[in-house]
Structures are given as structure tokens and as C-alpha cells.
Protein backbone atom coordinates (compact mmCIF):
# COMPACT_ATOMS: atom_id res chain seq x y z
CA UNK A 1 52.81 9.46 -5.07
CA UNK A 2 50.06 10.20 -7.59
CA UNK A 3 50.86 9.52 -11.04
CA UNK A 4 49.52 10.91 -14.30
CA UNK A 5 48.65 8.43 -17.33
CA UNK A 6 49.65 11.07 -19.46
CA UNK A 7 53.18 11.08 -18.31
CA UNK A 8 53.05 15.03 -16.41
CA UNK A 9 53.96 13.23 -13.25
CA UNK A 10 56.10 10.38 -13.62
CA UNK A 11 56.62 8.20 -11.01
CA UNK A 12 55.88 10.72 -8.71
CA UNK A 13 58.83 12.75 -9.66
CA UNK A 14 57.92 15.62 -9.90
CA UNK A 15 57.51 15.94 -6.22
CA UNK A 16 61.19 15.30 -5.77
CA UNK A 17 61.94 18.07 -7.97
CA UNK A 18 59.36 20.31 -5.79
CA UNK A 19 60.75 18.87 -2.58
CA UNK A 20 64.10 20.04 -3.59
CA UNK A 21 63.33 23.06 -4.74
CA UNK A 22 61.19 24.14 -2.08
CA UNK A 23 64.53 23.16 0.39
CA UNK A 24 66.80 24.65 -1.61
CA UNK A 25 64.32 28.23 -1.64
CA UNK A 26 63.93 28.18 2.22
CA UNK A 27 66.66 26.24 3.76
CA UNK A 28 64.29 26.22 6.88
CA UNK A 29 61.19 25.13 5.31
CA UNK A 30 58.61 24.32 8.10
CA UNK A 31 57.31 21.14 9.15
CA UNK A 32 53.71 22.64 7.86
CA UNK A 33 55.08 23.58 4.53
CA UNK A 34 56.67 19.83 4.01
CA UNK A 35 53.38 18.34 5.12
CA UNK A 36 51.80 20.61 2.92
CA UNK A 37 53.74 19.63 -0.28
CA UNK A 38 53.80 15.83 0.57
CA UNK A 39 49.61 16.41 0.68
CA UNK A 40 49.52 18.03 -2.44
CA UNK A 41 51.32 14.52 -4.14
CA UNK A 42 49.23 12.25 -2.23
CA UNK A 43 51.90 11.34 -0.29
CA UNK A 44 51.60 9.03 2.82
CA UNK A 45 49.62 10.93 5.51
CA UNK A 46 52.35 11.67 7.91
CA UNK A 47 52.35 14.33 11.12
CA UNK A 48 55.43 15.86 10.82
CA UNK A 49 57.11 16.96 13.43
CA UNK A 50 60.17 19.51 13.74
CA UNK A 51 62.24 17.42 14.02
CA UNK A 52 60.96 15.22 11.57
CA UNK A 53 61.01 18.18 9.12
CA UNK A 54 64.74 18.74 10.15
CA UNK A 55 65.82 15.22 8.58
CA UNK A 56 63.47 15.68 6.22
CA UNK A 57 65.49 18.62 4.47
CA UNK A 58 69.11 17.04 5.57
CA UNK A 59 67.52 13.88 3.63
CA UNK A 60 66.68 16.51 0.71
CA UNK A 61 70.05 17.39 0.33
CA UNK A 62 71.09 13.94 -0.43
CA UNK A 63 68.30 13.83 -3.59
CA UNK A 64 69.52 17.52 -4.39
CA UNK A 65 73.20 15.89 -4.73
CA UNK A 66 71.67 13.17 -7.59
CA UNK A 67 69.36 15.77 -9.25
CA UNK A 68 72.89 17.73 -9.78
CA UNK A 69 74.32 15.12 -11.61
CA UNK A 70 74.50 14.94 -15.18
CA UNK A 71 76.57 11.79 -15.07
CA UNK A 72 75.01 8.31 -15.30
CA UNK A 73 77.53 5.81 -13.41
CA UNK A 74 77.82 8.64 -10.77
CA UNK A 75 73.85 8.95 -10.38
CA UNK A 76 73.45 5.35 -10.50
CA UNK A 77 75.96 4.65 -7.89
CA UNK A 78 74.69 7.45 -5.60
CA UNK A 79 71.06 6.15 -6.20
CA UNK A 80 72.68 2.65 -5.17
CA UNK A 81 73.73 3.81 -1.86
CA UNK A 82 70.50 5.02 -1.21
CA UNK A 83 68.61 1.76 -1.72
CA UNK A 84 71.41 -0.08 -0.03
CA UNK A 85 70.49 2.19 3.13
CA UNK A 86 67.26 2.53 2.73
CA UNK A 87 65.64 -0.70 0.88
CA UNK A 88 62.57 -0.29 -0.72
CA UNK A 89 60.07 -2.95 -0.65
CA UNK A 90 58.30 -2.49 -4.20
CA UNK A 91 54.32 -2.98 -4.32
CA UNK A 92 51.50 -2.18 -7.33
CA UNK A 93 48.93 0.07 -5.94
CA UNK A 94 46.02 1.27 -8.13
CA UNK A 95 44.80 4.72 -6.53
CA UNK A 96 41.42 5.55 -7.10
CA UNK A 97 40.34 6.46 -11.10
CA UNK A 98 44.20 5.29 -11.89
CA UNK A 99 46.27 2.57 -13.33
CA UNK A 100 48.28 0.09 -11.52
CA UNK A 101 51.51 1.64 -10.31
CA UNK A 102 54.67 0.81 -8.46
CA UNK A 103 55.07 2.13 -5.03
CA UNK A 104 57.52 1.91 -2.27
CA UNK A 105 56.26 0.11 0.91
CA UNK A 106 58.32 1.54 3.94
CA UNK A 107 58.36 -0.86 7.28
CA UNK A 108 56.20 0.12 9.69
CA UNK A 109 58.75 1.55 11.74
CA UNK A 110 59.62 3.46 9.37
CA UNK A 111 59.65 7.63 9.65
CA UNK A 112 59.32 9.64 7.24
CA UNK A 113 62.72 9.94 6.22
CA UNK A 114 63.08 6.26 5.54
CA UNK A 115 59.77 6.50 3.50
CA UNK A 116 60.88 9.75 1.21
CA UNK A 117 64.95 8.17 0.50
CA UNK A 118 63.58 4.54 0.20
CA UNK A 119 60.66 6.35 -2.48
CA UNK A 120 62.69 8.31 -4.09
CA UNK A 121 65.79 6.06 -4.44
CA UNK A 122 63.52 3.45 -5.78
CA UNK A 123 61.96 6.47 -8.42
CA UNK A 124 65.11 8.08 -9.75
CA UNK A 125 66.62 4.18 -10.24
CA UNK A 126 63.37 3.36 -12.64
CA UNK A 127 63.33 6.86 -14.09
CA UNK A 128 67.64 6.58 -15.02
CA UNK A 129 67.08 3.00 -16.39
CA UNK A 130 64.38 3.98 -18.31
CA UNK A 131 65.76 6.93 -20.07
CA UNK A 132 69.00 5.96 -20.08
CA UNK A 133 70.45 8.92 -18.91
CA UNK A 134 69.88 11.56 -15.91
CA UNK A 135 66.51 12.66 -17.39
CA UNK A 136 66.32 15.28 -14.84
CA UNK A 137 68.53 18.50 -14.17
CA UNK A 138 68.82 22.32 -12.71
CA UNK A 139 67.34 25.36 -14.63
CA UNK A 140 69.85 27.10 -16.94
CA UNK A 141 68.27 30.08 -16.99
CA UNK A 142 70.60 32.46 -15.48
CA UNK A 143 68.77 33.76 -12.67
CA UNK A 144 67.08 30.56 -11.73
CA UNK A 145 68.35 27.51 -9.98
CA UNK A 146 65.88 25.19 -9.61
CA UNK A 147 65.64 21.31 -10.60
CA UNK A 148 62.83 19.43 -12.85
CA UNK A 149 62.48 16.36 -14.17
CA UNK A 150 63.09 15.49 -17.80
CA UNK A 151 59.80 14.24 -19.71
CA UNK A 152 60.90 15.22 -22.80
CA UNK A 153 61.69 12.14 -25.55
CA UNK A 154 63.80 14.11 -27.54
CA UNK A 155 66.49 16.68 -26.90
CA UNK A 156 67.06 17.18 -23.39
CA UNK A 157 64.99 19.39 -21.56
CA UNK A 158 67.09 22.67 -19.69
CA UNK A 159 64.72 24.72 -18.73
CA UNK A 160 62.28 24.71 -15.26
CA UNK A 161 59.60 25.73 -16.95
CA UNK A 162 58.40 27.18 -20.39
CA UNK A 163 58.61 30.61 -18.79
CA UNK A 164 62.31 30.62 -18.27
CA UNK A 165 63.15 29.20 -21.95
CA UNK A 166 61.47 32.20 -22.88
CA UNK A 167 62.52 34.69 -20.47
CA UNK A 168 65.95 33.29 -21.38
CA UNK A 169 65.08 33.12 -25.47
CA UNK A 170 63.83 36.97 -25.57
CA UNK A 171 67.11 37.90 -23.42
CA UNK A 172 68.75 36.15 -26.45
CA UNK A 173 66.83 37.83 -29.04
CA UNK A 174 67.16 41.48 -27.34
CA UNK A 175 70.82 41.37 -26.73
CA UNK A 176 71.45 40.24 -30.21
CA UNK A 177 68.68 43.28 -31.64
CA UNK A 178 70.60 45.75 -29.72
CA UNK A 179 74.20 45.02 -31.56
């Protein structure tokens, strides 16, 4: 996964939120369309398959089922399980015009379900224990559901994106004008 210096993609996160929100928005999403996303993160350069894109989003629902969890010991024990099935075999990589960075190295027999639970598993652990907390969550705008990841330092991010705080802040503002 690429990462940013500047902390906008940590650890490659970011693609796990994308990944489950891109599931979650098409409950079918094509074996192109995974590809696709998994290209646009520099992820390994896997040919997925149907089937392959099948587990792939069963797999997804597993990561949805962490990023829905606001509790640490839960997290951490579900984030457990997924290491304990799906080791990951840590390893610095330095991608081109970036630092050194920890990576997951999946067996060669690995598919690409093994590679994206063994990844993320190993991702979400390092993110939890660094922040201390789930540092990650699901939009509380009301009519959005999706997930992000928490870069915040300070008070705990709930919002997708900047566009639903506001959408959700001028609601706020117009509802309490209108008294």
C-alpha cells in the first residue's frame, strides 16, 4: 500500500476504509472495480477473478465488522483472530521517492484474500496500538454510512469527509434559525 509522509494515508488505511465502503455501496462490486481500487493504492498486481472478487467482498465484511467497532479489547481481539488466521510476515519496503515502510509479505501461495486479511490485520493492529483507541469509525452524518480512518490527534474525528460535517453543521444551524 502506498503511504504518504505527511500522514493522508496511513499505513495504507485508507484503502481499507475505501474497500469497505465501496462493498458496502455495491454489495456486488465487480472483480474490475476491486482490481481497480487495489491499483489505485498500489496494491499487489493481482488478476482477479470472480471468484476471487467473491471472497474478496465476504473477506470485506470481516474488516467492515472491526471498522464498526468503537471498542478497543473487542477490536483488538477481532484483529487477533485475523492474524492468528491469516499471519502476516512483516517486511520494510521503500517504494520509489518514499520512506522505508512496513509491509505485509503474503506466501506465495497466497490469493488475494490471504494477502488483503493478512495486510489489513497487520494495519489496523499498528494503527489501534498506536492511537490507543479505534482511530477509525462510520460517518455520523445522517444520511451517510460510510467508514474512514481517524488521522486526527485531537478530538475524534466523526465525519467521512469535511463535506458531511458541514452538510450536517448547516442542517444544525438551519433547524435551529427556523425555531
Amino acid at each position: 500500500m502506498t503511504e504518504d509522509p505527511t500522514g493522508a494515508n496511513p499505513r495504507g488505511l485508507h484503502f481499507i476504509a475505501e474497500l469497505a465502503n465501496t462493498v458496502q455501496d455495491d454489495a456486488e462490486a465487480s472483480a474490475a472495480a476491486l482490481q481497480a481500487l487495489l491499483e489505485r493504492h498500489s496494491g499487489p498486481p493481482f488478476t482477479l477473478t470472480a471468484s476471487d472478487a467473491r471472497q474478496l467482498r465476504e473477506a470485506t465484511a470481516r474488516l467492515i465488522r472491526i471498522l464498526a467497532t468503537h471498542d478497543e479489547d473487542q477490536a483488538a481481539e477481532a484483529i487477533n483472530a485475523l492474524l492468528d488466521e491469516y499471519p502476516a510476515q512483516p517486511c520494510l519496503v521503500r517504494l520509489p521517492g518514499r520512506p522505508w515502510s512496513l509491509h505485509t509479505k503474503a506466501p506465495q501461495e497466497a490469493d488475494p484474500t490471504h494477502w488483503l486479511l493478512s495486510t489489513t490485520g497487520l494495519a489496523l493492529g499498528l494503527w489501534l496500538s498506536e492511537r490507543g483507541r479505534c482511530a477509525w469509525g462510520q460517518c455520523a452524518a445522517p444520511d451517510c454510512d460510510h467508514y474512514f480512518i481517524d488521522t486526527g490527534r485531537r478530538t475524534p474525528q466523526r465525519y467521512c469527509t469535511p463535506r458531511c460535517a458541514t452538510r450536517v453543521r448547516v442542517a444544525s444551524h438551519r433547524a435551529q434559525r427556523g425555531r
